[in-house]
C-alpha atoms as a PDB file:
ATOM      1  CA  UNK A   1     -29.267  20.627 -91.304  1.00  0.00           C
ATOM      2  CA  UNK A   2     -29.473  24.326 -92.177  1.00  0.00           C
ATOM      3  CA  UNK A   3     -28.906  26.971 -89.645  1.00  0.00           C
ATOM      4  CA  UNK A   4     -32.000  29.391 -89.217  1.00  0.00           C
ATOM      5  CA  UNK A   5     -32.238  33.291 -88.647  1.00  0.00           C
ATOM      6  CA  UNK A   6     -34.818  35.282 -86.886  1.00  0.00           C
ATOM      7  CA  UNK A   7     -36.003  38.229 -89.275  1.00  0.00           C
ATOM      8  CA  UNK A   8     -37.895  40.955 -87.608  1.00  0.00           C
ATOM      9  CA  UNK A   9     -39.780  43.230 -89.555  1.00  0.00           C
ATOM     10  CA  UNK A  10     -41.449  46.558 -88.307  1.00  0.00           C
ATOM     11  CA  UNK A  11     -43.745  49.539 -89.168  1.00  0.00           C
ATOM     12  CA  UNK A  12     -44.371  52.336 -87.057  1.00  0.00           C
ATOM     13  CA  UNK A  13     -46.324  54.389 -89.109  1.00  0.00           C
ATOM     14  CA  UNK A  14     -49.060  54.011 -92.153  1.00  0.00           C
ATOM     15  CA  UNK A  15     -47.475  54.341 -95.508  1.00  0.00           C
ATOM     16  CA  UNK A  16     -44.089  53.699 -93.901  1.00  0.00           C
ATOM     17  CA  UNK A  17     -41.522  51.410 -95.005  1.00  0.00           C
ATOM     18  CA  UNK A  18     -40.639  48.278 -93.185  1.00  0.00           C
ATOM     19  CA  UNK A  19     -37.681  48.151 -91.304  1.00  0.00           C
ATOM     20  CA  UNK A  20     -35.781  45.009 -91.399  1.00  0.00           C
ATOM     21  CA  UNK A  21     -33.090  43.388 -88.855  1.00  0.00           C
ATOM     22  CA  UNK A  22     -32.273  39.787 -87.900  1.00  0.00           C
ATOM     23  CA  UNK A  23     -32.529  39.894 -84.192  1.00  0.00           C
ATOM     24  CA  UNK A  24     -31.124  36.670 -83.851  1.00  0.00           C
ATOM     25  CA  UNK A  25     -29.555  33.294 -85.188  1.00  0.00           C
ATOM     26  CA  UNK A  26     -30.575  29.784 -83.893  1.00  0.00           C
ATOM     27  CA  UNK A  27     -27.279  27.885 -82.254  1.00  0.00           C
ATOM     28  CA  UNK A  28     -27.436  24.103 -83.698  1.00  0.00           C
ATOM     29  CA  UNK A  29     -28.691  22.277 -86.131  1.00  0.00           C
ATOM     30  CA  UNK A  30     -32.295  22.459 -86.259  1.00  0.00           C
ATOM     31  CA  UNK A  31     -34.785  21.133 -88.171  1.00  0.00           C
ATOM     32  CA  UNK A  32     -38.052  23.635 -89.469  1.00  0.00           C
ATOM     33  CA  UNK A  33     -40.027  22.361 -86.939  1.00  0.00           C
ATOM     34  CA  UNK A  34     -38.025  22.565 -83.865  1.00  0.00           C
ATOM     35  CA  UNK A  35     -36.882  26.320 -85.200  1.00  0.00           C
ATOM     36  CA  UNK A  36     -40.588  27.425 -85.054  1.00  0.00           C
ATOM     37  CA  UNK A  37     -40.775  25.660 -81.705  1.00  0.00           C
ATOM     38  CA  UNK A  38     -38.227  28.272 -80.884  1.00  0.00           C
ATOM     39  CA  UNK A  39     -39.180  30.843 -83.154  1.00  0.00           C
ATOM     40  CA  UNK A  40     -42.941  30.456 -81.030  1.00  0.00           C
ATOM     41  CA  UNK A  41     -41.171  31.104 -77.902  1.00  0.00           C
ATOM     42  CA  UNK A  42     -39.374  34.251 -78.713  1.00  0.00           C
ATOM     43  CA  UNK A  43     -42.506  36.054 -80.397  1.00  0.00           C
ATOM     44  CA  UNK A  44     -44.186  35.230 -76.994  1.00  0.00           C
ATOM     45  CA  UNK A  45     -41.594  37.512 -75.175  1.00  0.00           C
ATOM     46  CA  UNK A  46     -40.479  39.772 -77.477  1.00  0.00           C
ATOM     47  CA  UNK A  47     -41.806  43.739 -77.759  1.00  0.00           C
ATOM     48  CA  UNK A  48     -39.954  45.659 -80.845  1.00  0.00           C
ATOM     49  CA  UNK A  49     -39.148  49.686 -79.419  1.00  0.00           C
ATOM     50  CA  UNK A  50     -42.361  50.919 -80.840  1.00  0.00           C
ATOM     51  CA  UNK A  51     -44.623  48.761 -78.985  1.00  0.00           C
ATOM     52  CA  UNK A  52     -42.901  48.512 -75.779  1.00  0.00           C
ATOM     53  CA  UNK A  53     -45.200  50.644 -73.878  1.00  0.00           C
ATOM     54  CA  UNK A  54     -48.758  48.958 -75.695  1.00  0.00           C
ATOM     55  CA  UNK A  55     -50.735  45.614 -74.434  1.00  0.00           C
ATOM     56  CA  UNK A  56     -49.832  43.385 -77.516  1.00  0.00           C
ATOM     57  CA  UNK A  57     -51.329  40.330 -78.939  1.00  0.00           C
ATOM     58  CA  UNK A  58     -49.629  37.730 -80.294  1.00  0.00           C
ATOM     59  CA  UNK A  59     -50.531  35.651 -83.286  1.00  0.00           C
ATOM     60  CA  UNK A  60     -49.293  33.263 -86.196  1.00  0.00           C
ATOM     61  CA  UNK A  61     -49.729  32.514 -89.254  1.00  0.00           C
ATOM     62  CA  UNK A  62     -50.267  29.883 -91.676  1.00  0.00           C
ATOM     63  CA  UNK A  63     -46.241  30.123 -92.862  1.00  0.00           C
ATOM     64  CA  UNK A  64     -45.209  30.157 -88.995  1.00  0.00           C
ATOM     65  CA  UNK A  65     -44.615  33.577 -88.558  1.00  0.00           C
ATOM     66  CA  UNK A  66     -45.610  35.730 -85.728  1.00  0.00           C
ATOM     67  CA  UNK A  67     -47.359  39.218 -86.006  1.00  0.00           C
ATOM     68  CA  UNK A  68     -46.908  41.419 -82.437  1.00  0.00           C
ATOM     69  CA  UNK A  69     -49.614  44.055 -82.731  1.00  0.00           C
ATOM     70  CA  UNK A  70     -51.143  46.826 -80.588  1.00  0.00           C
ATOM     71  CA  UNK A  71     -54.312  45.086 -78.668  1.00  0.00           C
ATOM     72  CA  UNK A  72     -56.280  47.880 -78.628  1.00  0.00           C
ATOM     73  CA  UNK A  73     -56.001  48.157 -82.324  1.00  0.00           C
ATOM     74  CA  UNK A  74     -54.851  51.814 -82.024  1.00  0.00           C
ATOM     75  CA  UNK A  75     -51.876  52.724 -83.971  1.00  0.00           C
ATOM     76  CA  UNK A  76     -50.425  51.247 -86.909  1.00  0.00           C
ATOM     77  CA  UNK A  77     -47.171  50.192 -85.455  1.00  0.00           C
ATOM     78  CA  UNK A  78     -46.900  46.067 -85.924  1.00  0.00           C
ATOM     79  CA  UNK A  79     -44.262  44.026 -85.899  1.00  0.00           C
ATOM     80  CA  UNK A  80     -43.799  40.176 -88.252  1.00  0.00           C
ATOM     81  CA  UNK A  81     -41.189  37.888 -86.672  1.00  0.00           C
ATOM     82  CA  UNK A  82     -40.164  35.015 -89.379  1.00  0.00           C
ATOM     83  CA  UNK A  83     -37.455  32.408 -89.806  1.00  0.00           C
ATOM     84  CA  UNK A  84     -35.094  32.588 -92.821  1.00  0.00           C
ATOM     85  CA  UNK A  85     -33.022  29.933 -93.843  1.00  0.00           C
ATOM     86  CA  UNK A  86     -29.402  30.701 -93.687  1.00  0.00           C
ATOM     87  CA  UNK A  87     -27.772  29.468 -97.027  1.00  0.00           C
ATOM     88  CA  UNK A  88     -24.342  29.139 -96.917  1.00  0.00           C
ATOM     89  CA  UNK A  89     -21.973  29.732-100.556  1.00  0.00           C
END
């Protein structure tokens, strides 16, 4: 089974480029689903720096990732939580 990495993306600002980090690896073997299981959880709890402060809402979508984004729509911060598929050489 393949091992799976939690990619988090973020933009603070309109216009500026995405920053990029894995903020963590899944321990076992895992199939897609139960990784999104997990994956599901850890959106749910997580607040990047830039929205630490701001009432967030939560959502996913249709590929299973997770967008964190200010509730009160101010701001353009926003952060995308995804799995990637670790691929081994």
């Amino acid at each position: 089974m393949p091992k799976w990495l939690v990619m988090e993306e973020t933009v603070v600002a309109e216009g500026a480029a995405p920053h990029q980090r894995i903020l963590r690896s899944l321990g076992g073997d895992k199939t897609r689903e139960q990784a999104l299981v997990e994956l599901r959880r850890i959106a749910k709890k997580h607040r990047p720096d830039c929205l630490k402060s701001t009432p967030c809402l939560v959502g996913q979508d249709s590929d299973g990732s997770f967008w964190i984004l200010p509730k009160n729509g101010k701001g353009h911060a926003r952060c995308n939580l995804r799995l990637i598929e670790q691929t081994h050489p």
